[in-house]
PDB file of N, CA and C in Angstrom:
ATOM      1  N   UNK A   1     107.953  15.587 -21.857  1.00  0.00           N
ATOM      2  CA  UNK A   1     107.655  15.770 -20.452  1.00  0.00           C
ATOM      3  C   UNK A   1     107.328  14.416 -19.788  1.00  0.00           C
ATOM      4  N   UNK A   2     106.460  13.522 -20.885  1.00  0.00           N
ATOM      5  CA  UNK A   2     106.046  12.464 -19.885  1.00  0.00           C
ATOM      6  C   UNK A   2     107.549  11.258 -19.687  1.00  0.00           C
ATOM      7  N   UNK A   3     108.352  11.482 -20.948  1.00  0.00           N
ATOM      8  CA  UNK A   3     109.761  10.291 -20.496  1.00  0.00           C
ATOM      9  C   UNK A   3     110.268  10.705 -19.771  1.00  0.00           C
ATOM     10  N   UNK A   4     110.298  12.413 -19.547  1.00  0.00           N
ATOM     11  CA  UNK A   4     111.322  13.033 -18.158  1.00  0.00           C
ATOM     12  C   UNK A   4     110.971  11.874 -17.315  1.00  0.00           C
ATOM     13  N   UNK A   5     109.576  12.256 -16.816  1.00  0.00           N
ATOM     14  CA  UNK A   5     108.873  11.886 -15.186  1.00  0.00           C
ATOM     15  C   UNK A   5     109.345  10.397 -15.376  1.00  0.00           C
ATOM     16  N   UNK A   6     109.040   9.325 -16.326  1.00  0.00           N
ATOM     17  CA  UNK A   6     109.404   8.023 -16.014  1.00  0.00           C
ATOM     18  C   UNK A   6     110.863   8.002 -15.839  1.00  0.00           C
ATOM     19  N   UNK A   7     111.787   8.598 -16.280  1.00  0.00           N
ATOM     20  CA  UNK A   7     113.280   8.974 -16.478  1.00  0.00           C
ATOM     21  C   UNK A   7     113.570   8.983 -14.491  1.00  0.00           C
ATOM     22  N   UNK A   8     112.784  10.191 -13.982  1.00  0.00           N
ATOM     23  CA  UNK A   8     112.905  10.203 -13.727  1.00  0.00           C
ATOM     24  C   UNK A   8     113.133   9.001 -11.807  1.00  0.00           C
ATOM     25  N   UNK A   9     111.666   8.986 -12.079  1.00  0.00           N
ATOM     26  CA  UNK A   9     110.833   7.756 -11.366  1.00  0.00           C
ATOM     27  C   UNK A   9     111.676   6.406 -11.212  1.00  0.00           C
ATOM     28  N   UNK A  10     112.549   5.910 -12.678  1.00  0.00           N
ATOM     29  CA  UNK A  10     113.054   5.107 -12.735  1.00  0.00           C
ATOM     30  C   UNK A  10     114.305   5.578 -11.654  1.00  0.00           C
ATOM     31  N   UNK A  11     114.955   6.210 -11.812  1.00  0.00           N
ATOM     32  CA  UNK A  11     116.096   6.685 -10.953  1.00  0.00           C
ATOM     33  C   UNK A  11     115.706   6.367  -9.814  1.00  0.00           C
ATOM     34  N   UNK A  12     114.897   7.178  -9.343  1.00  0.00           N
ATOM     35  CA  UNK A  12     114.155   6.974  -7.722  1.00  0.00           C
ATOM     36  C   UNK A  12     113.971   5.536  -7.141  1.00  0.00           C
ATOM     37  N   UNK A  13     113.898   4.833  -7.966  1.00  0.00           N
ATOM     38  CA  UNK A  13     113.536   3.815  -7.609  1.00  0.00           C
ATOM     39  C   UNK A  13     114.730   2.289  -7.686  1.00  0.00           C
ATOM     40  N   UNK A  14     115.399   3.199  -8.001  1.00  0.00           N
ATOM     41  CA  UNK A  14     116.707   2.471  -8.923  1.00  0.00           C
ATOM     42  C   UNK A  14     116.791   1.496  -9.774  1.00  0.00           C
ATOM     43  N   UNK A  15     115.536   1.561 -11.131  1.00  0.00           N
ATOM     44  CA  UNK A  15     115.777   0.960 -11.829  1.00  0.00           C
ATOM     45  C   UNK A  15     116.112   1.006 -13.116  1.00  0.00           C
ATOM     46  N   UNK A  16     116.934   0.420 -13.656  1.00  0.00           N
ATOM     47  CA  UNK A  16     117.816   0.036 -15.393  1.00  0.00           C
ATOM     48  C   UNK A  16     117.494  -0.359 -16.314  1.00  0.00           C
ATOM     49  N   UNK A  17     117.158   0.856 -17.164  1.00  0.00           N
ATOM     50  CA  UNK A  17     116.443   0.478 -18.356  1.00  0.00           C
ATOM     51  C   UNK A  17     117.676   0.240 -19.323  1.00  0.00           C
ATOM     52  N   UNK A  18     117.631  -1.065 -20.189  1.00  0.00           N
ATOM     53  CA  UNK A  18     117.903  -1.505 -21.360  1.00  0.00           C
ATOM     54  C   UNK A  18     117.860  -0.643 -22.475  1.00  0.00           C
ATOM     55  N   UNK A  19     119.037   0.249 -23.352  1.00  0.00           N
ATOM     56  CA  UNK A  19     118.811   1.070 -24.105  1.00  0.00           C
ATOM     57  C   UNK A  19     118.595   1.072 -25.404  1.00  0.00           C
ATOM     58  N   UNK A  20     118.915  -0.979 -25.652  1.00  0.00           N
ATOM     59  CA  UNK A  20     118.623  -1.483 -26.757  1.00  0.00           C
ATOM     60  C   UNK A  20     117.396  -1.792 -26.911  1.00  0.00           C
ATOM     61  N   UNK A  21     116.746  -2.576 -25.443  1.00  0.00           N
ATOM     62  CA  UNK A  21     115.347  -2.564 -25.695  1.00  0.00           C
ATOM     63  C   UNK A  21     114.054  -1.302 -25.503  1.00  0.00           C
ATOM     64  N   UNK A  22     114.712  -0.302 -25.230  1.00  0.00           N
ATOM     65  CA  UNK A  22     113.906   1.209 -24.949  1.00  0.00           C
ATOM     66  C   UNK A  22     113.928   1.683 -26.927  1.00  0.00           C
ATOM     67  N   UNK A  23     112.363   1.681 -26.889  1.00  0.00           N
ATOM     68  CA  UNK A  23     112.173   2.385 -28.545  1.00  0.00           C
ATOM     69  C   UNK A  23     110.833   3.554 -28.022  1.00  0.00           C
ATOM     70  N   UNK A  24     111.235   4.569 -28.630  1.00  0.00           N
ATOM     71  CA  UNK A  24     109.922   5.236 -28.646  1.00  0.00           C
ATOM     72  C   UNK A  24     109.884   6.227 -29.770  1.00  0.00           C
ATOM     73  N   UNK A  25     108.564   6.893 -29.767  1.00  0.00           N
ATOM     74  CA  UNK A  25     108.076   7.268 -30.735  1.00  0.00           C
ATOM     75  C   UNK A  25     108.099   6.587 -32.273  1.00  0.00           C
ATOM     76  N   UNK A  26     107.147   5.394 -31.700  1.00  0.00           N
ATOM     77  CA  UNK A  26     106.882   4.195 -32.769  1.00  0.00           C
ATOM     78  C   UNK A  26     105.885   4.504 -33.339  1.00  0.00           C
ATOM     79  N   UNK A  27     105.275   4.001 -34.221  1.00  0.00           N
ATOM     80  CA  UNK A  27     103.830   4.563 -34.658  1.00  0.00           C
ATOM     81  C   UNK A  27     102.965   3.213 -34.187  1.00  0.00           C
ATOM     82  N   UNK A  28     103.292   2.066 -34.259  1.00  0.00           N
ATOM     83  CA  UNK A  28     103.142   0.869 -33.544  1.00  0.00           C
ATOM     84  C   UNK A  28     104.054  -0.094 -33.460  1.00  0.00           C
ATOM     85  N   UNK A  29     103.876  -1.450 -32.174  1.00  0.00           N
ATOM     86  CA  UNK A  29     104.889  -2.081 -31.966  1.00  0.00           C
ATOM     87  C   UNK A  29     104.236  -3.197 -31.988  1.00  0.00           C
ATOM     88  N   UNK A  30     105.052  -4.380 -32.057  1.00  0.00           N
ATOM     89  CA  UNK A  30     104.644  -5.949 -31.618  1.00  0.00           C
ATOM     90  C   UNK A  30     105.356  -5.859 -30.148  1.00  0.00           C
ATOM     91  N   UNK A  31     104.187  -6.303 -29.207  1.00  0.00           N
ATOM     92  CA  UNK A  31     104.820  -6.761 -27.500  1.00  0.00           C
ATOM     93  C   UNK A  31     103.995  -8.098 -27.381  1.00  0.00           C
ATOM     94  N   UNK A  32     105.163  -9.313 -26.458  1.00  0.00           N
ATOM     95  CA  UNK A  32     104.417  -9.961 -26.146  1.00  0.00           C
ATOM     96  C   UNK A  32     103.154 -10.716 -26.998  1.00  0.00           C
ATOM     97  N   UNK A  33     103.161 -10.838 -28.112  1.00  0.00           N
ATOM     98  CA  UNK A  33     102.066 -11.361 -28.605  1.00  0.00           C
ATOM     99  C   UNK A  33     101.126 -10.309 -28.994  1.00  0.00           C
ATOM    100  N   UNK A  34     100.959  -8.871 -29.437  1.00  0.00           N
ATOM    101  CA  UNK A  34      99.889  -7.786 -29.037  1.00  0.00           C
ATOM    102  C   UNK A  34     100.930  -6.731 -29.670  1.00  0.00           C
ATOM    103  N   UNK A  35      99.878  -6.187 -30.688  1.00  0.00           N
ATOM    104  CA  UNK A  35     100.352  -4.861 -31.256  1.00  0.00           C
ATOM    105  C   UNK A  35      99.739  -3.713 -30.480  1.00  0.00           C
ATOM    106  N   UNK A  36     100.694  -2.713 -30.475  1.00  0.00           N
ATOM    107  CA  UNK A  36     100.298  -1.450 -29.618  1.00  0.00           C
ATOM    108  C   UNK A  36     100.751  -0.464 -30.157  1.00  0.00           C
ATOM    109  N   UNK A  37      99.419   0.224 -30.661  1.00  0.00           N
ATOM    110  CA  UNK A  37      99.683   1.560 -31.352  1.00  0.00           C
ATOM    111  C   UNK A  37      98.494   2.414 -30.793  1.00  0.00           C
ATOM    112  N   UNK A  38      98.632   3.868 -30.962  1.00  0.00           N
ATOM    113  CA  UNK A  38      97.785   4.457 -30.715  1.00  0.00           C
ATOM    114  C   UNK A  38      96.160   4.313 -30.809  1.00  0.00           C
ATOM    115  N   UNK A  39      95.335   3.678 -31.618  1.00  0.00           N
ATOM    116  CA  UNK A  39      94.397   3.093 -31.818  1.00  0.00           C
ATOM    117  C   UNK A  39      94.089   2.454 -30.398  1.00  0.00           C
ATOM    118  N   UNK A  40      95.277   1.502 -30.390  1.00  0.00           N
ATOM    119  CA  UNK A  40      95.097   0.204 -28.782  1.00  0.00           C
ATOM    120  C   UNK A  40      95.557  -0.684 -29.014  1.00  0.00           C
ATOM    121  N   UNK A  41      95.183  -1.739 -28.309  1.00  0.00           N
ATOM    122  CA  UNK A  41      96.023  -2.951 -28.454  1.00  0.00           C
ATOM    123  C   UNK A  41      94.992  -3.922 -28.886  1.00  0.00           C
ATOM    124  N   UNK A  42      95.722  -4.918 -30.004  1.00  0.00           N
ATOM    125  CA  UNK A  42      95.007  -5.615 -30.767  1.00  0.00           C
ATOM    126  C   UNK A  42      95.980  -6.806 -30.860  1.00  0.00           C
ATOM    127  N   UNK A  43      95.483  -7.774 -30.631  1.00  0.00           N
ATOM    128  CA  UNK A  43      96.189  -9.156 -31.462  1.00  0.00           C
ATOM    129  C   UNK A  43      97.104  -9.437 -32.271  1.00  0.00           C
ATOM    130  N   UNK A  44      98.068  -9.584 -32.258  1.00  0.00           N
ATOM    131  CA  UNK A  44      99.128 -10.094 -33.020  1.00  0.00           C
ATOM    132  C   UNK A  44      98.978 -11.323 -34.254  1.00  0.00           C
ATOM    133  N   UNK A  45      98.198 -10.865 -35.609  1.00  0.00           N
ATOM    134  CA  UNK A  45      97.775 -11.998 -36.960  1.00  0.00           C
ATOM    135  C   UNK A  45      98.470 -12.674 -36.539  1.00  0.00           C
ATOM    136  N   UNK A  46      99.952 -13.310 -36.095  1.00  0.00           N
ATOM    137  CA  UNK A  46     100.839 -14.420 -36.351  1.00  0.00           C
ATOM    138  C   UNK A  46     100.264 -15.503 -35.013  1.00  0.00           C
ATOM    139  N   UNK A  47     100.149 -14.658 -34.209  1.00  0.00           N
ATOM    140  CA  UNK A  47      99.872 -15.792 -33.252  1.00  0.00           C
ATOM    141  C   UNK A  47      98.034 -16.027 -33.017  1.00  0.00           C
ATOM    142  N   UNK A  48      97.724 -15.417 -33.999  1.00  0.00           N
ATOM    143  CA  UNK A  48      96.255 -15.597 -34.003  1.00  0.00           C
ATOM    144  C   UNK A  48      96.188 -17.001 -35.086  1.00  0.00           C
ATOM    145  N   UNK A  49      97.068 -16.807 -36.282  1.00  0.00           N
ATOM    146  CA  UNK A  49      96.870 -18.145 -36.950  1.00  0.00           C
ATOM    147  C   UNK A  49      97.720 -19.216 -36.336  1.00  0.00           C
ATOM    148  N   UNK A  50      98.598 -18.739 -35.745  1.00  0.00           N
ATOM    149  CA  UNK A  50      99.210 -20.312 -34.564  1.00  0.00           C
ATOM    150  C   UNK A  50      98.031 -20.893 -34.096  1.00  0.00           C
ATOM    151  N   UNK A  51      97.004 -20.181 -33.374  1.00  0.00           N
ATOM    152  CA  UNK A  51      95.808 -21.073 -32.694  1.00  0.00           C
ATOM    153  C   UNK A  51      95.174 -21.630 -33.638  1.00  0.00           C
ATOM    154  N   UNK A  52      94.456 -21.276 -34.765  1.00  0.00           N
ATOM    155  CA  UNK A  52      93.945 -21.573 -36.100  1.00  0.00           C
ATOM    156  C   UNK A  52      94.492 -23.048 -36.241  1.00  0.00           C
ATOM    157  N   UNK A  53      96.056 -22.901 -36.747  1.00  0.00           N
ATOM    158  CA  UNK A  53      96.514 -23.708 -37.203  1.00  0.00           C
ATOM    159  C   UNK A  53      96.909 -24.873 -36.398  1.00  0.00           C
ATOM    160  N   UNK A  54      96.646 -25.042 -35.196  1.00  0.00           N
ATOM    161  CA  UNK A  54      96.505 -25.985 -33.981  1.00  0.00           C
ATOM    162  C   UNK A  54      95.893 -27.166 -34.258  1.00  0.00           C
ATOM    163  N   UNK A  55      96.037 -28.170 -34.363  1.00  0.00           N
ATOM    164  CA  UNK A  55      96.016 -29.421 -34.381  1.00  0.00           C
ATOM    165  C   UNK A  55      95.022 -29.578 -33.260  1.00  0.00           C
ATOM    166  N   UNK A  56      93.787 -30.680 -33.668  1.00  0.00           N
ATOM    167  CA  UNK A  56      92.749 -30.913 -32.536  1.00  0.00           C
ATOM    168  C   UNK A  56      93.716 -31.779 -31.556  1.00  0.00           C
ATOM    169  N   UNK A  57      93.374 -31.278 -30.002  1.00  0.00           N
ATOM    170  CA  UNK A  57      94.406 -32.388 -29.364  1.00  0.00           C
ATOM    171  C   UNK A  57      93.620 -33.790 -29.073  1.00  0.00           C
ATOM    172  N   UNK A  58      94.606 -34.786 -29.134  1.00  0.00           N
ATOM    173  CA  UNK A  58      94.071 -36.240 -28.516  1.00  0.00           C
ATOM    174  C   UNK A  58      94.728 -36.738 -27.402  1.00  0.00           C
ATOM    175  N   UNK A  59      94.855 -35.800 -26.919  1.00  0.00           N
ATOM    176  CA  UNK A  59      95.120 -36.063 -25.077  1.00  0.00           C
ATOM    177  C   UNK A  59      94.874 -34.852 -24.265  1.00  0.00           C
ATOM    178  N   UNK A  60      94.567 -35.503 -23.000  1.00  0.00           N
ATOM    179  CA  UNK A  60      94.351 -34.514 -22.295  1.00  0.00           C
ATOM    180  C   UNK A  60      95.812 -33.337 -21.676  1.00  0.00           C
ATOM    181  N   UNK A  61      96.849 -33.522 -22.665  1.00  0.00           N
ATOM    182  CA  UNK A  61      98.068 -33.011 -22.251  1.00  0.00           C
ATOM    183  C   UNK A  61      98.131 -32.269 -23.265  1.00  0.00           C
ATOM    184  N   UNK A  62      97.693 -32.353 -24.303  1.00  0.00           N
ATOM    185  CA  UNK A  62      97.216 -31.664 -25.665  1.00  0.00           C
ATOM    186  C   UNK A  62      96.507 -30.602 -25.094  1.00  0.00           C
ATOM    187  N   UNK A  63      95.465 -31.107 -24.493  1.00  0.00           N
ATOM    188  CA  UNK A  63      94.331 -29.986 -24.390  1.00  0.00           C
ATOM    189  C   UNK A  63      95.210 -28.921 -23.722  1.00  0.00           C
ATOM    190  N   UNK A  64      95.896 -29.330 -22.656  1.00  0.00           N
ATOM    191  CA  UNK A  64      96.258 -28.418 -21.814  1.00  0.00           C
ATOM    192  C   UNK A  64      97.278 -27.410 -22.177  1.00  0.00           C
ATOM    193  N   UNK A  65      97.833 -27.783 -23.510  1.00  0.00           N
ATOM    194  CA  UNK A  65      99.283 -27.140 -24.302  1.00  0.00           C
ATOM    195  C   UNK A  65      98.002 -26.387 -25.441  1.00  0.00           C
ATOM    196  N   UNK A  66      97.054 -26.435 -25.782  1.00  0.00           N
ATOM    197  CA  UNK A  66      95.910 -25.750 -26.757  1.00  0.00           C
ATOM    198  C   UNK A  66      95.748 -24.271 -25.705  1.00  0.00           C
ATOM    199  N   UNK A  67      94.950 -25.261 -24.336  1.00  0.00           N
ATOM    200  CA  UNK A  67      94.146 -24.189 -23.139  1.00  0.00           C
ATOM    201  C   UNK A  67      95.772 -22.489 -23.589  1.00  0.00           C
ATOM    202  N   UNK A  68      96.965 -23.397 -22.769  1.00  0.00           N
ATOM    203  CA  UNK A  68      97.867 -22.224 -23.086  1.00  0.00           C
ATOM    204  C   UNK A  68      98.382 -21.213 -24.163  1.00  0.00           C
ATOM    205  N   UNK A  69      97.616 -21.900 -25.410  1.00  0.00           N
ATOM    206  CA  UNK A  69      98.012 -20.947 -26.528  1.00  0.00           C
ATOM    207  C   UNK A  69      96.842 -19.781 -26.499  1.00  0.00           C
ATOM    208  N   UNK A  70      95.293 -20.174 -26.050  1.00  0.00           N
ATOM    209  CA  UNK A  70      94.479 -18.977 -26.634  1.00  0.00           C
ATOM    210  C   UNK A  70      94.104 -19.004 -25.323  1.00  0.00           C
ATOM    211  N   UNK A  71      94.281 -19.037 -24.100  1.00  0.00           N
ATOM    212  CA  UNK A  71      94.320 -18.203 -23.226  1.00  0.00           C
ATOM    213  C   UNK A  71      94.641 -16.979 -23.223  1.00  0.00           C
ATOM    214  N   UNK A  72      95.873 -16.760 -23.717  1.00  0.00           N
ATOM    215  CA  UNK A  72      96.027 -14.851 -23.994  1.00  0.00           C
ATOM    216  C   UNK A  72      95.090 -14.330 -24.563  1.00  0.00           C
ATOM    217  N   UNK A  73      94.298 -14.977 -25.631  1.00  0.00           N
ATOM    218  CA  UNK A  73      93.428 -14.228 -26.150  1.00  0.00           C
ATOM    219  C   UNK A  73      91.877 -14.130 -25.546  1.00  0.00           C
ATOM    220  N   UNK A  74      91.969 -14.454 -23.888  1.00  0.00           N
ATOM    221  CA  UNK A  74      90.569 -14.215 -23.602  1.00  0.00           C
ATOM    222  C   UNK A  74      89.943 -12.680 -23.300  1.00  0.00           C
ATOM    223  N   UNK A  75      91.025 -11.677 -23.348  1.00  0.00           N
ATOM    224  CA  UNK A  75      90.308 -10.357 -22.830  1.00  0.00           C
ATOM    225  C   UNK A  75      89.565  -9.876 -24.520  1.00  0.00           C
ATOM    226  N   UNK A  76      90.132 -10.420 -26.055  1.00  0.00           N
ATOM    227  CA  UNK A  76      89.034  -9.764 -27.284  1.00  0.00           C
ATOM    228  C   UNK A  76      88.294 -10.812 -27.462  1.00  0.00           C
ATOM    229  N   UNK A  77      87.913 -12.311 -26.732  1.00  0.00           N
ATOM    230  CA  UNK A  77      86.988 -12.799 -26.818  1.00  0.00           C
ATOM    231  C   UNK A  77      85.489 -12.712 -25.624  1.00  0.00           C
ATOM    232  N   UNK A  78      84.095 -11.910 -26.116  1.00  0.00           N
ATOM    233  CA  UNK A  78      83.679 -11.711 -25.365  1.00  0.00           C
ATOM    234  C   UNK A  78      83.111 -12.761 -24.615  1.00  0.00           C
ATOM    235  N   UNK A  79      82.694 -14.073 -25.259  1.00  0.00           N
ATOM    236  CA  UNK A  79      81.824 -15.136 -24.966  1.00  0.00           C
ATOM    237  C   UNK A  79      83.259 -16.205 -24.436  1.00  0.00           C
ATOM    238  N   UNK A  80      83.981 -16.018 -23.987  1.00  0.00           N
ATOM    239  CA  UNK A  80      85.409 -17.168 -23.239  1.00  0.00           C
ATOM    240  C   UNK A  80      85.095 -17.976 -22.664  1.00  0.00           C
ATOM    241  N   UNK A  81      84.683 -17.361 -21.340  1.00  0.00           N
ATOM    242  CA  UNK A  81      83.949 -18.218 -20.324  1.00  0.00           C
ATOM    243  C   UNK A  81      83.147 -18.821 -20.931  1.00  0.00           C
ATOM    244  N   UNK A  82      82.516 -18.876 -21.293  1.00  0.00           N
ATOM    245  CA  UNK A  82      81.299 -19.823 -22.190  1.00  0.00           C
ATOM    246  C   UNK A  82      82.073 -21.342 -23.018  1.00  0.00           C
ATOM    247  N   UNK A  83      83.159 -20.565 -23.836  1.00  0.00           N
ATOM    248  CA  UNK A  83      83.702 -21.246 -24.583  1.00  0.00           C
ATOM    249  C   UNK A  83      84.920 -22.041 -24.080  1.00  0.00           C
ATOM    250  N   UNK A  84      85.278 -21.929 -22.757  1.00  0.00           N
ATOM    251  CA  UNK A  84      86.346 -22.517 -22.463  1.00  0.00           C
ATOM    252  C   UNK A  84      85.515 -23.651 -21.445  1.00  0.00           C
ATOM    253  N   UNK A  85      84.156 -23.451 -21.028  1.00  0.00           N
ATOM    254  CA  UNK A  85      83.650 -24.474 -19.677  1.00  0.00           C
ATOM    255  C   UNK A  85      83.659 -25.782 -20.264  1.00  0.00           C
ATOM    256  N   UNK A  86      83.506 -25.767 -21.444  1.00  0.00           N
ATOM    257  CA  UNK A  86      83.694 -27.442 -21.949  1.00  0.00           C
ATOM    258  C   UNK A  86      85.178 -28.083 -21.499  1.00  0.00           C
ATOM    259  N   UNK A  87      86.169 -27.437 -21.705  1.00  0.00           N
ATOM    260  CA  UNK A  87      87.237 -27.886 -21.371  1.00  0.00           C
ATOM    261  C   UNK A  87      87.605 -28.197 -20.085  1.00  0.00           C
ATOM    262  N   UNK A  88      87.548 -27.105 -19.087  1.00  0.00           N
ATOM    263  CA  UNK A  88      87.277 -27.217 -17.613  1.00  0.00           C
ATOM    264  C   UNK A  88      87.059 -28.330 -17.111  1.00  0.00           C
ATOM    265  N   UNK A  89      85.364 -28.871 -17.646  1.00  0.00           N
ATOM    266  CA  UNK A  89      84.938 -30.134 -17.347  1.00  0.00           C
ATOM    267  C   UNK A  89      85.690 -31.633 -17.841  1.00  0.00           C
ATOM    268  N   UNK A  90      86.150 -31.649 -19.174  1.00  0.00           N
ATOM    269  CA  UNK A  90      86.933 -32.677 -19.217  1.00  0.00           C
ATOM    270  C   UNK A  90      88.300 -33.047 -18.639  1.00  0.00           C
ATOM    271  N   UNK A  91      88.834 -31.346 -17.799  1.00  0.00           N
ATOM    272  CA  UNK A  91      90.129 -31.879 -17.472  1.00  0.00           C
ATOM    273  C   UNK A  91      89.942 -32.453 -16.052  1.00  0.00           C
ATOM    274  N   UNK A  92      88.808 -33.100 -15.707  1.00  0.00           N
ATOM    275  CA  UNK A  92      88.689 -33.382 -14.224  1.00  0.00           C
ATOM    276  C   UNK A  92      88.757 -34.891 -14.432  1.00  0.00           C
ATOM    277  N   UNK A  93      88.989 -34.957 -13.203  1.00  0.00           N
ATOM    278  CA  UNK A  93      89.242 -36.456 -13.334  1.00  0.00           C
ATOM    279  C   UNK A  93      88.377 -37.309 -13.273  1.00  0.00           C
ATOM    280  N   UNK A  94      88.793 -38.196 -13.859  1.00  0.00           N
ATOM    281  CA  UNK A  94      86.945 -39.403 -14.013  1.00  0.00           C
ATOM    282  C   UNK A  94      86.510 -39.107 -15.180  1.00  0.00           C
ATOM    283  N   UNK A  95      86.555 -38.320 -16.001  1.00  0.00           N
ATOM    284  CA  UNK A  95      86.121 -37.682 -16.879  1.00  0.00           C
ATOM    285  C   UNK A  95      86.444 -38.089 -18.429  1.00  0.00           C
ATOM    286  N   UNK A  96      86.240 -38.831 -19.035  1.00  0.00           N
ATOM    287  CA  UNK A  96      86.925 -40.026 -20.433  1.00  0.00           C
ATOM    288  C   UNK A  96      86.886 -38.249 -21.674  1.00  0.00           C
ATOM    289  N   UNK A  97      88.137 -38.722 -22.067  1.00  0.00           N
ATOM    290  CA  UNK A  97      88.570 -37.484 -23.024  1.00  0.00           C
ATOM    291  C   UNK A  97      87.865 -37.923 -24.562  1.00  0.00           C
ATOM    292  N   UNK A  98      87.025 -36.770 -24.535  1.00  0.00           N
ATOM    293  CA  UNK A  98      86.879 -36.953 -26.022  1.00  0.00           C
ATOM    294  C   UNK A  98      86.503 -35.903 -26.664  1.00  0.00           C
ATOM    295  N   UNK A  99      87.373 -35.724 -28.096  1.00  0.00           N
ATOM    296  CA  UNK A  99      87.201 -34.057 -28.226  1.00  0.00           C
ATOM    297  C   UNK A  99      86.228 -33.805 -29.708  1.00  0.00           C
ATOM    298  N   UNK A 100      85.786 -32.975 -29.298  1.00  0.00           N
ATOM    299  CA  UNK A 100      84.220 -32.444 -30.805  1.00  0.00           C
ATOM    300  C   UNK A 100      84.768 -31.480 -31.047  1.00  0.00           C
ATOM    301  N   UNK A 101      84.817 -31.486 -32.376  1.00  0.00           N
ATOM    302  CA  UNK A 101      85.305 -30.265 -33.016  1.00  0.00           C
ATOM    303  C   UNK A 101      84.265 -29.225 -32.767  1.00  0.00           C
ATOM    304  N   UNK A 102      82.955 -29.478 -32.707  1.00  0.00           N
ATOM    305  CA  UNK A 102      82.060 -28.142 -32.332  1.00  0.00           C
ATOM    306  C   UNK A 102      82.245 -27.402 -31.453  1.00  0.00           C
ATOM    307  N   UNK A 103      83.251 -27.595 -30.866  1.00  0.00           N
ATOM    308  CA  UNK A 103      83.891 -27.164 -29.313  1.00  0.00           C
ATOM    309  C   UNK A 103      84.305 -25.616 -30.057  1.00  0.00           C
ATOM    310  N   UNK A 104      85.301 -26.078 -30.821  1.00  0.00           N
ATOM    311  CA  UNK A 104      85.834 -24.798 -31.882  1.00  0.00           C
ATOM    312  C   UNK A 104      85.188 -23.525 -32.296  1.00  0.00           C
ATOM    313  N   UNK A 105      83.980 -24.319 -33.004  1.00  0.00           N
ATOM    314  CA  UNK A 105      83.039 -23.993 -33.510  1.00  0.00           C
ATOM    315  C   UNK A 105      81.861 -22.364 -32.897  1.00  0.00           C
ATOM    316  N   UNK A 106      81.807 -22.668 -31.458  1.00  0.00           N
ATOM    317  CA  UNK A 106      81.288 -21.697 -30.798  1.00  0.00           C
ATOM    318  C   UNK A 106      81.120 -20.504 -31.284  1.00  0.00           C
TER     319      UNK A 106
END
Protein backbone atom coordinates (compact mmCIF):
# COMPACT_ATOMS: atom_id res chain seq x y z
CA UNK A 1 0.00 0.00 0.00
CA UNK A 2 2.65 2.40 1.02
CA UNK A 3 4.84 1.93 -2.71
CA UNK A 4 1.31 2.27 -4.40
CA UNK A 5 0.92 5.95 -2.83
CA UNK A 6 4.71 6.88 -3.64
CA UNK A 7 4.08 5.06 -7.17
CA UNK A 8 1.69 6.94 -7.26
CA UNK A 9 2.74 10.60 -6.09
CA UNK A 10 5.71 10.07 -8.26
CA UNK A 11 3.46 10.10 -11.40
CA UNK A 12 1.69 13.21 -10.21
CA UNK A 13 4.42 14.91 -10.03
CA UNK A 14 6.21 13.60 -12.97
CA UNK A 15 8.92 12.05 -11.61
CA UNK A 16 11.41 8.91 -12.91
CA UNK A 17 12.43 6.54 -10.87
CA UNK A 18 15.60 4.51 -11.86
CA UNK A 19 14.62 0.76 -11.81
CA UNK A 20 18.13 -0.28 -11.36
CA UNK A 21 18.59 1.95 -8.56
CA UNK A 22 14.92 1.23 -6.86
CA UNK A 23 15.60 -1.93 -4.24
CA UNK A 24 13.15 -2.75 -1.69
CA UNK A 25 12.36 -4.99 0.82
CA UNK A 26 16.03 -5.01 2.04
CA UNK A 27 16.62 -6.01 5.46
CA UNK A 28 19.35 -3.20 5.41
CA UNK A 29 21.19 -0.95 3.01
CA UNK A 30 24.43 1.17 2.68
CA UNK A 31 23.19 5.01 1.50
CA UNK A 32 25.37 7.73 1.19
CA UNK A 33 27.78 6.87 3.83
CA UNK A 34 24.85 5.42 6.48
CA UNK A 35 23.32 2.08 6.89
CA UNK A 36 19.54 1.93 7.00
CA UNK A 37 17.72 -0.77 8.36
CA UNK A 38 14.87 -1.07 10.41
CA UNK A 39 16.61 -0.52 13.76
CA UNK A 40 17.71 3.21 12.05
CA UNK A 41 20.33 4.70 10.69
CA UNK A 42 23.78 4.20 11.86
CA UNK A 43 27.22 4.92 10.43
CA UNK A 44 28.77 3.28 7.81
CA UNK A 45 32.32 1.13 9.76
CA UNK A 46 34.15 1.98 6.36
CA UNK A 47 33.90 5.49 6.43
CA UNK A 48 34.10 5.69 10.12
CA UNK A 49 37.73 4.18 9.87
CA UNK A 50 38.50 6.61 6.80
CA UNK A 51 38.30 9.42 9.58
CA UNK A 52 40.37 7.22 12.08
CA UNK A 53 42.76 6.60 9.57
CA UNK A 54 43.23 10.39 8.58
CA UNK A 55 46.45 11.74 8.72
CA UNK A 56 46.91 14.83 11.28
CA UNK A 57 46.70 17.78 8.79
CA UNK A 58 49.69 20.35 8.44
CA UNK A 59 47.90 22.93 6.69
CA UNK A 60 45.22 24.79 7.01
CA UNK A 61 43.86 23.20 3.59
CA UNK A 62 44.30 19.89 5.34
CA UNK A 63 42.23 20.94 8.06
CA UNK A 64 39.62 21.93 5.82
CA UNK A 65 39.66 18.46 3.60
CA UNK A 66 39.61 16.59 7.58
CA UNK A 67 36.53 19.41 8.68
CA UNK A 68 34.76 17.61 5.32
CA UNK A 69 35.26 14.05 6.10
CA UNK A 70 33.59 13.96 9.78
CA UNK A 71 31.30 16.55 9.28
CA UNK A 72 28.70 13.93 8.22
CA UNK A 73 29.19 12.47 11.28
CA UNK A 74 27.98 15.37 13.49
CA UNK A 75 24.22 14.33 14.05
CA UNK A 76 25.81 10.58 16.34
CA UNK A 77 28.27 12.89 17.84
CA UNK A 78 26.64 14.47 20.85
CA UNK A 79 29.48 16.85 22.13
CA UNK A 80 30.43 18.34 18.03
CA UNK A 81 29.99 21.67 18.66
CA UNK A 82 32.30 21.49 21.44
CA UNK A 83 34.67 19.49 19.47
CA UNK A 84 34.77 21.21 16.28
CA UNK A 85 35.19 25.16 18.03
CA UNK A 86 38.88 24.57 18.12
CA UNK A 87 38.98 24.36 14.51
CA UNK A 88 36.61 27.25 13.72
CA UNK A 89 39.07 29.40 15.56
CA UNK A 90 42.18 28.46 13.73
CA UNK A 91 40.64 28.77 10.35
CA UNK A 92 40.43 32.60 10.83
CA UNK A 93 42.71 34.62 9.72
CA UNK A 94 45.64 35.97 11.72
CA UNK A 95 45.49 32.95 13.37
CA UNK A 96 49.23 30.79 13.09
CA UNK A 97 48.21 27.00 12.39
CA UNK A 98 49.17 24.63 14.76
CA UNK A 99 47.66 21.35 15.30
CA UNK A 100 47.48 19.17 18.95
CA UNK A 101 46.60 16.02 18.67
CA UNK A 102 44.42 16.45 21.92
CA UNK A 103 42.12 18.12 19.60
CA UNK A 104 41.25 14.35 18.58
CA UNK A 105 41.32 13.31 21.75
CA UNK A 106 38.02 15.01 23.13
Amino acid sequence: MHLKTIFIRCRHYNIHLNPHKCVFFLQSSCLLGFIVSKEGIRVDPLKVEAILNFRAPSSLTQLQSFQGEEIFLHRFIHNYVELTQGFTRILKKGIPFLWVIDILMC
